[in-house]
N, C-alpha and C. Protein backbone atom coordinates (compact mmCIF):
# COMPACT_ATOMS: atom_id res chain seq x y z
N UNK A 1 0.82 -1.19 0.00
CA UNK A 1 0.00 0.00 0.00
C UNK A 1 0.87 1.27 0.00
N UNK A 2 1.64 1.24 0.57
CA UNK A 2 3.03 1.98 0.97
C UNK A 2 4.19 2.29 0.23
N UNK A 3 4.73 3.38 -0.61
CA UNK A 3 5.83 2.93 -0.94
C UNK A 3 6.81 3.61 -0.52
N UNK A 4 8.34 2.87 -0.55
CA UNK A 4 9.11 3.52 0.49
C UNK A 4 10.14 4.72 -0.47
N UNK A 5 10.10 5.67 0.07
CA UNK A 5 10.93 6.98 -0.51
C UNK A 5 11.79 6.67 -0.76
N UNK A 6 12.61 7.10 -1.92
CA UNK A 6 14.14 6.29 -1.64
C UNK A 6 14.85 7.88 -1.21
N UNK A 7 15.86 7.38 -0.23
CA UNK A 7 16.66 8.46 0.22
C UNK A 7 16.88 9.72 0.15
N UNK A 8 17.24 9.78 -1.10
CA UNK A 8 18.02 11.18 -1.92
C UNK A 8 16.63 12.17 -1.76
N UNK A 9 15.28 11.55 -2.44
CA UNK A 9 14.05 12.40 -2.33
C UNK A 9 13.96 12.84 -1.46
N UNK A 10 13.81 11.89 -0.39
CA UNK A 10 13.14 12.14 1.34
C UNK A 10 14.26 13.09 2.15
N UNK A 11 15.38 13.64 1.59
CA UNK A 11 16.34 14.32 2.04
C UNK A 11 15.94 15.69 1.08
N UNK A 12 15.63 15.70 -0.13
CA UNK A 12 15.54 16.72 -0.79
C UNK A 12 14.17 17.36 0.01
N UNK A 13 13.43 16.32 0.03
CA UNK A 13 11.61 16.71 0.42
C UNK A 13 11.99 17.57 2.17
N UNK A 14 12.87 17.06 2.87
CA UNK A 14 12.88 17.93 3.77
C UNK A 14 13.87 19.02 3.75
N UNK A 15 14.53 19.05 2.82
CA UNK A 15 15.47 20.33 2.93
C UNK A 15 14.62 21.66 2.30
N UNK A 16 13.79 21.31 1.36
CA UNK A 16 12.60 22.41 1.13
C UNK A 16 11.74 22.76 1.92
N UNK A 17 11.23 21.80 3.15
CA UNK A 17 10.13 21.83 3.93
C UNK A 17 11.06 23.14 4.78
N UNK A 18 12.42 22.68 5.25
CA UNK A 18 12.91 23.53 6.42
C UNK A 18 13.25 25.09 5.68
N UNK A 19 13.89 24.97 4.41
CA UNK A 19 13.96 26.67 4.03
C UNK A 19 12.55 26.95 3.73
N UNK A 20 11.42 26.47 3.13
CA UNK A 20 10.08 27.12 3.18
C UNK A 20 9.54 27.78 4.68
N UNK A 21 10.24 27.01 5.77
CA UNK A 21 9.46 27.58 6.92
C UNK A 21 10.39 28.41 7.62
N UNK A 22 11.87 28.28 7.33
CA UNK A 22 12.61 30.46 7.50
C UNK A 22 12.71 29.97 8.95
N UNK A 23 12.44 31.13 9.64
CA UNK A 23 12.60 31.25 11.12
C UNK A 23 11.43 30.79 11.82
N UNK A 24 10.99 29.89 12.12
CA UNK A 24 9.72 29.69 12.54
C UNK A 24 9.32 30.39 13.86
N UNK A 25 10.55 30.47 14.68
CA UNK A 25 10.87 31.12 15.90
C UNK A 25 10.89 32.47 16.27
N UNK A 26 10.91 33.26 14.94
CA UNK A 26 11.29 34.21 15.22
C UNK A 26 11.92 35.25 16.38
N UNK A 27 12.76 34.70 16.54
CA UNK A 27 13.63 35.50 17.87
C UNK A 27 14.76 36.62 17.40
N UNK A 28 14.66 37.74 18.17
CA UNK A 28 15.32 39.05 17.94
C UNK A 28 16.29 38.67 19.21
N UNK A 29 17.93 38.58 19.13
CA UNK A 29 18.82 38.59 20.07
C UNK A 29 19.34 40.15 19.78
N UNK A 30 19.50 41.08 21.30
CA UNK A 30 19.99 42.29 21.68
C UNK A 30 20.92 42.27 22.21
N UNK A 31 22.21 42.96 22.63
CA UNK A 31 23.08 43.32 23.54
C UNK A 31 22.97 44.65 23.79
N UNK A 32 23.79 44.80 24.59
CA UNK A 32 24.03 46.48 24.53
C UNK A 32 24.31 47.32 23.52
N UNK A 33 24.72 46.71 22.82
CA UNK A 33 25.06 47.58 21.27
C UNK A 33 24.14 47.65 20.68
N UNK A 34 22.77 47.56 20.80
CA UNK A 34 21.93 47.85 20.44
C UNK A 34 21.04 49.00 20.91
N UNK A 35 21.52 49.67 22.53
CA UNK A 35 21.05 50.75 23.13
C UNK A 35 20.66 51.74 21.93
N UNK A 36 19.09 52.27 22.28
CA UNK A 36 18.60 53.02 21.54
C UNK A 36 18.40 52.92 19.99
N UNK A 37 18.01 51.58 19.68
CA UNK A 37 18.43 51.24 18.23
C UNK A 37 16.71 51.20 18.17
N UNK A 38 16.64 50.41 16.94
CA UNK A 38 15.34 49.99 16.49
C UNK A 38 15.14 48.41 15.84
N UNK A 39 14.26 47.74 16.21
CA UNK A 39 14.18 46.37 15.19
C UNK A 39 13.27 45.94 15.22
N UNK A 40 12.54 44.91 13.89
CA UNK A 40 11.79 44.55 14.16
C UNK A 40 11.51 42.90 14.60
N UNK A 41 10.10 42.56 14.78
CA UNK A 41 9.60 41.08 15.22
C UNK A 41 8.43 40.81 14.75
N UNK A 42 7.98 39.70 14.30
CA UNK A 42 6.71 39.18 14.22
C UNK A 42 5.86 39.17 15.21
N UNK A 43 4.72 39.25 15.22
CA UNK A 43 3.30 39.08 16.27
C UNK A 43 3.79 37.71 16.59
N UNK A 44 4.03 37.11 17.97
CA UNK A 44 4.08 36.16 18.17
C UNK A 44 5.93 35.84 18.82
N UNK A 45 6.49 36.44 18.06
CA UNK A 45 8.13 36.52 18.53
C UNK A 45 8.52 36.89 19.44
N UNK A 46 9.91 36.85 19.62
CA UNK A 46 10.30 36.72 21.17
C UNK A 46 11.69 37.84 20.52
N UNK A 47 11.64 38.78 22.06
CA UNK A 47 12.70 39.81 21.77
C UNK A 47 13.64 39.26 23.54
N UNK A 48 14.79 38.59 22.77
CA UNK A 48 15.77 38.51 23.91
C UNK A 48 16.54 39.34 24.36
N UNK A 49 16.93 39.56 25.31
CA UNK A 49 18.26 41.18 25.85
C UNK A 49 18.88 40.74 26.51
N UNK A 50 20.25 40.54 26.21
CA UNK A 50 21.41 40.18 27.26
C UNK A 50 22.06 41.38 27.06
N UNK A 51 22.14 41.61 28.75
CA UNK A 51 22.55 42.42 29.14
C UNK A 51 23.89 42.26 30.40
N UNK A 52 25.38 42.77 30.38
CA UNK A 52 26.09 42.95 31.72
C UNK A 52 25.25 42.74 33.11
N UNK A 53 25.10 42.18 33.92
CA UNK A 53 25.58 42.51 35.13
C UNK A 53 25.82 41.77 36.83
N UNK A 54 25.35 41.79 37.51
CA UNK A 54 25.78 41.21 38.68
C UNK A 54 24.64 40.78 39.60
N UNK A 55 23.95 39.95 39.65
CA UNK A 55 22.58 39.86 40.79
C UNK A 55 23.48 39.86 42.50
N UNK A 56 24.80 39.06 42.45
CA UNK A 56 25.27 38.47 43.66
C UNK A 56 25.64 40.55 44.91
N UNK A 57 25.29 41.60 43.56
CA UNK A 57 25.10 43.06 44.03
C UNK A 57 24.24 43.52 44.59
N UNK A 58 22.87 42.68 43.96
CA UNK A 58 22.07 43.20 44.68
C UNK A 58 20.88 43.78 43.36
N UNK A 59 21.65 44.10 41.97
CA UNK A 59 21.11 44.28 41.01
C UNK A 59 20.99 44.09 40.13
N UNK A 60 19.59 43.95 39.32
CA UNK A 60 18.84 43.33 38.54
C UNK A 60 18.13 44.22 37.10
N UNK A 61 18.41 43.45 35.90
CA UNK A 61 18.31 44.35 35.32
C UNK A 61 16.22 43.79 34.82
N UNK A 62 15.04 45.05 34.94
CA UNK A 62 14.37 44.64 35.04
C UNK A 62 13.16 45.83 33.62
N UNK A 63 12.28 45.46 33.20
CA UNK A 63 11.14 46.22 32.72
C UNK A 63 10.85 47.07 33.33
N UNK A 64 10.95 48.75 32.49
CA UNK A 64 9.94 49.68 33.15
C UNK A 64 9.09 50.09 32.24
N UNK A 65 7.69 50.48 32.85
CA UNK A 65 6.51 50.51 32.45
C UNK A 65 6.69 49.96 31.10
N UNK A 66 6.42 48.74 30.85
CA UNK A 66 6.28 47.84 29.75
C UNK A 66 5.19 47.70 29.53
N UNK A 67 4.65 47.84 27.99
CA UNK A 67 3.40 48.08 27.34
C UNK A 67 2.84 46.35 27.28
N UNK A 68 1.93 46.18 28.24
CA UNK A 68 1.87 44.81 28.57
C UNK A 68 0.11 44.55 27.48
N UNK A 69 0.22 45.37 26.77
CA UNK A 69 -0.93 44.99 25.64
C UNK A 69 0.01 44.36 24.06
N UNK A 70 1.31 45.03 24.26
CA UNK A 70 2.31 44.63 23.09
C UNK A 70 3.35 43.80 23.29
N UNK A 71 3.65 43.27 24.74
CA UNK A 71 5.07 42.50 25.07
C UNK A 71 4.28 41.79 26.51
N UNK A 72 5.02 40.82 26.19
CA UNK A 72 4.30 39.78 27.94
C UNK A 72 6.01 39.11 28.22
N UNK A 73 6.34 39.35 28.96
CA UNK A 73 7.45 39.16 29.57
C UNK A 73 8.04 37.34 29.93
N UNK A 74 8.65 36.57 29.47
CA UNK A 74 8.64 35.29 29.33
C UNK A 74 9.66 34.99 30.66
N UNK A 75 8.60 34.51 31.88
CA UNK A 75 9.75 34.16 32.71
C UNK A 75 10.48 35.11 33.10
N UNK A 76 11.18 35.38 34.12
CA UNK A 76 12.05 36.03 35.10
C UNK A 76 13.72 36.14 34.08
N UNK A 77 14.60 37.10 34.31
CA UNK A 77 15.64 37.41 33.96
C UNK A 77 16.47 35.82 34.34
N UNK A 78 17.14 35.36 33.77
CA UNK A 78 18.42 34.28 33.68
C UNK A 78 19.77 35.00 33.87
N UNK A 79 20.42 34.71 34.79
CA UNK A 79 21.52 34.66 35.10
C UNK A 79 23.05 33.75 33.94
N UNK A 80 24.26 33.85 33.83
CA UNK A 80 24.85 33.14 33.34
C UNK A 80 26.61 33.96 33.66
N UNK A 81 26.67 33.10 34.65
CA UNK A 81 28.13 33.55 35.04
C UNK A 81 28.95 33.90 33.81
N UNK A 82 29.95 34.84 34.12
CA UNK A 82 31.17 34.63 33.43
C UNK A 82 32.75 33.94 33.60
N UNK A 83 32.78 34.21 35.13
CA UNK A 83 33.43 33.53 35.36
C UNK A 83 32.81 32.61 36.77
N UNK A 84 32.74 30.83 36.28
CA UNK A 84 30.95 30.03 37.71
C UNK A 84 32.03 29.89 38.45
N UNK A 85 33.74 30.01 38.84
CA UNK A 85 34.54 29.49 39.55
C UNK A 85 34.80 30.24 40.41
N UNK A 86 34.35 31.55 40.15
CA UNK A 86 34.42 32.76 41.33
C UNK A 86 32.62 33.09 41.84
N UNK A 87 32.65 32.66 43.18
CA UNK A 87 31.63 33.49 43.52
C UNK A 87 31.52 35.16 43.69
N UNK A 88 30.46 35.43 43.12
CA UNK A 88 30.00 36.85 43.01
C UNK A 88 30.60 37.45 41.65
N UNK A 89 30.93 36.52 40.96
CA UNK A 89 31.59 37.65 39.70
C UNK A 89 30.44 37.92 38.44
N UNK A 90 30.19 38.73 37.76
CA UNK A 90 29.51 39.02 36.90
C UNK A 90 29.50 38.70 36.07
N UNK A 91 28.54 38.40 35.05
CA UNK A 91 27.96 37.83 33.58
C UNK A 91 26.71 38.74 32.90
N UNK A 92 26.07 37.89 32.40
CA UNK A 92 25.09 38.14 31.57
C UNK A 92 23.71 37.69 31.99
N UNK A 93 23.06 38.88 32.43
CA UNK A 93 21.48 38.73 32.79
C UNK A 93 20.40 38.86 30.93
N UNK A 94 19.68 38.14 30.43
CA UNK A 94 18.92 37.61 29.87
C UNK A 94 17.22 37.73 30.72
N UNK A 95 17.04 38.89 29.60
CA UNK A 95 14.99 38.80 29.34
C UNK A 95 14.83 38.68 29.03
N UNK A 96 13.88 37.69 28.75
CA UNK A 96 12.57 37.77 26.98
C UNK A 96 11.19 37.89 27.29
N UNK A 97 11.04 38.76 26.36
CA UNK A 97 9.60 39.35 26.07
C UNK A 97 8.97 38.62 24.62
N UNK A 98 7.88 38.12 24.64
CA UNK A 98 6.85 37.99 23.71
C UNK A 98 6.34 38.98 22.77
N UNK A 99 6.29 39.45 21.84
CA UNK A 99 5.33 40.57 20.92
C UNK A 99 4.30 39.82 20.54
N UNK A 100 3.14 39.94 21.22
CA UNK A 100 1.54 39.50 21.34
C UNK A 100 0.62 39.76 19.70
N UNK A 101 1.03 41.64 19.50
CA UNK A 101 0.24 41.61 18.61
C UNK A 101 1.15 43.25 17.70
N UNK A 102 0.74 43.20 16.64
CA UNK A 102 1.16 44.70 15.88
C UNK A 102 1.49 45.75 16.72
N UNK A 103 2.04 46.61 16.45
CA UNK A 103 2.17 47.98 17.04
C UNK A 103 3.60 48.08 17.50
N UNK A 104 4.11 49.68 17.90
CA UNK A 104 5.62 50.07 18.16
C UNK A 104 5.42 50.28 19.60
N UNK A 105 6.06 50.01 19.99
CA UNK A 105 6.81 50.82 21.52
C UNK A 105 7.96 50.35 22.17
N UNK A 106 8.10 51.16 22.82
CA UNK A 106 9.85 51.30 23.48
C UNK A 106 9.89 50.63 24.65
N UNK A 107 10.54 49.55 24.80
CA UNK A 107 11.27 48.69 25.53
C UNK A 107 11.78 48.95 26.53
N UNK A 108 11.83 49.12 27.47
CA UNK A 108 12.87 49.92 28.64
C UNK A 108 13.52 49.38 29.54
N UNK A 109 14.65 48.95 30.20
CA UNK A 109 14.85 47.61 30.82
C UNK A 109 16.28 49.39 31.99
N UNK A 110 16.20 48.73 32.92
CA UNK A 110 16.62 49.48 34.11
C UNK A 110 17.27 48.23 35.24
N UNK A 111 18.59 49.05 35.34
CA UNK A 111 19.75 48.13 36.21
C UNK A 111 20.10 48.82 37.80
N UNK A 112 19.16 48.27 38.30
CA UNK A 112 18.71 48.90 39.66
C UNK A 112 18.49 47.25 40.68
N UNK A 113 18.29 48.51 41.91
CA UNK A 113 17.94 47.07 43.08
C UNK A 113 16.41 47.40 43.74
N UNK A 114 15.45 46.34 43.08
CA UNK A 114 14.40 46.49 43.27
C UNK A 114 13.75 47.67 44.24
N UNK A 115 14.58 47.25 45.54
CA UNK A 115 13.71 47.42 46.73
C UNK A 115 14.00 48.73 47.27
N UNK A 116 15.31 49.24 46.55
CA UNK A 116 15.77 50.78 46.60
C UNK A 116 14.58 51.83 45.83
N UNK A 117 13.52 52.32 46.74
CA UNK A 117 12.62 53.13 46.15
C UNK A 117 12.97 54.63 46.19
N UNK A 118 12.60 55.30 45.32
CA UNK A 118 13.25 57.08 45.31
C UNK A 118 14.20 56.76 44.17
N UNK A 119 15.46 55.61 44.50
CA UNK A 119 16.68 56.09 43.99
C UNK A 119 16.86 55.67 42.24
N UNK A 120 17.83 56.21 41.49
CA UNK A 120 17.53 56.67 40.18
C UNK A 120 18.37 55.16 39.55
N UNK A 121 17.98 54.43 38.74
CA UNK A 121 18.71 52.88 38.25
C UNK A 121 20.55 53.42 37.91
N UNK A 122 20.79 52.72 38.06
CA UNK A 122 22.43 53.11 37.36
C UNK A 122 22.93 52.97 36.30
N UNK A 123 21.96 52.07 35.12
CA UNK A 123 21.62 52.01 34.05
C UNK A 123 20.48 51.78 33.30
N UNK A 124 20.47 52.33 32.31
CA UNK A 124 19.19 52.03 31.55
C UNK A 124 19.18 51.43 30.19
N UNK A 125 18.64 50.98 29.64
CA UNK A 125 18.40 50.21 28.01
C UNK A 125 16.93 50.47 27.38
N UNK A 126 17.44 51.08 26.24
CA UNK A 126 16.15 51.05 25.35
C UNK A 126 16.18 50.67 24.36
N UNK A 127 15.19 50.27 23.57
CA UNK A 127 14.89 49.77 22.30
C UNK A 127 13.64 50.06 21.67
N UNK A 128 13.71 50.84 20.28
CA UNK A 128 12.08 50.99 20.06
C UNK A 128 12.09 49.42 18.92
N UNK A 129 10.64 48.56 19.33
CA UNK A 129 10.35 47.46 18.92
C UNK A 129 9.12 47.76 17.85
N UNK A 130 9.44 47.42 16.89
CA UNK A 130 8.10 47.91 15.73
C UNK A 130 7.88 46.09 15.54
N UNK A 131 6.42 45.81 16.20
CA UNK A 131 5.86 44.49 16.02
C UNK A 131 5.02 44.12 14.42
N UNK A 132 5.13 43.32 13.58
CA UNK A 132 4.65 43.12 12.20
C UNK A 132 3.62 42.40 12.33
């Protein structure tokens, strides 16, 4: 009833399937060199930000007033030492945000210690995100 593909096809048949479907993921990776830039994402994509810095300080790099009708925040910031053989040494804190649906707005991510209220972050990150 069945007949069996021979090889070469069934290798061709999926190497078209995977470039027809591109990025399926669509994920936007940021660093700092991207401060104040612009890019875009699909409805549905994920905007990652690695960013410098140190939690074992005390600070965290976190969302301010984030347009939570255009971005839903995936999970808590990730940590990733730079150097795991020294305690307290600094790496790379990692957010990702979701883009839900169409529309632009600016991203804002602030390197502060939560619980310090009044006082001004010691850094800031922006990004304007134009969602497709």
């Amino acid at each position: 009833m069945f007949r069996k593909i021979p090889p070469p096809i069934l290798i061709s048949l999926l190497l078209i399937l995977v470039t027809a479907c591109g990025n399926p993921a669509n994920i936007v990776k940021l660093t700092s060199a991207d401060q104040d830039g612009q890019v875009e994402v699909k409805s549905g994509g994920e905007v990652v930000i690695n960013l410098d810095g140190n939690p074992s300080t005390g600070y965290t790099w976190e969302a301010k007033d984030l347009d939570a009708t255009l971005f839903e925040q995936v999970g808590d910031a990730t940590f990733v030492s730079s150097n795991p053989g020294l305690v307290g040494s600094g790496g790379t804190l990692s957010l990702t945000f979701k883009a839900l649906k169409k529309g632009n707005a600016t991203l804002t991510l602030v390197y502060h210690r939560p619980w310090e209220i009044g006082i001004d972050p010691i850094d800031t990150f922006e990004v304007m995100v134009t969602v497709k």
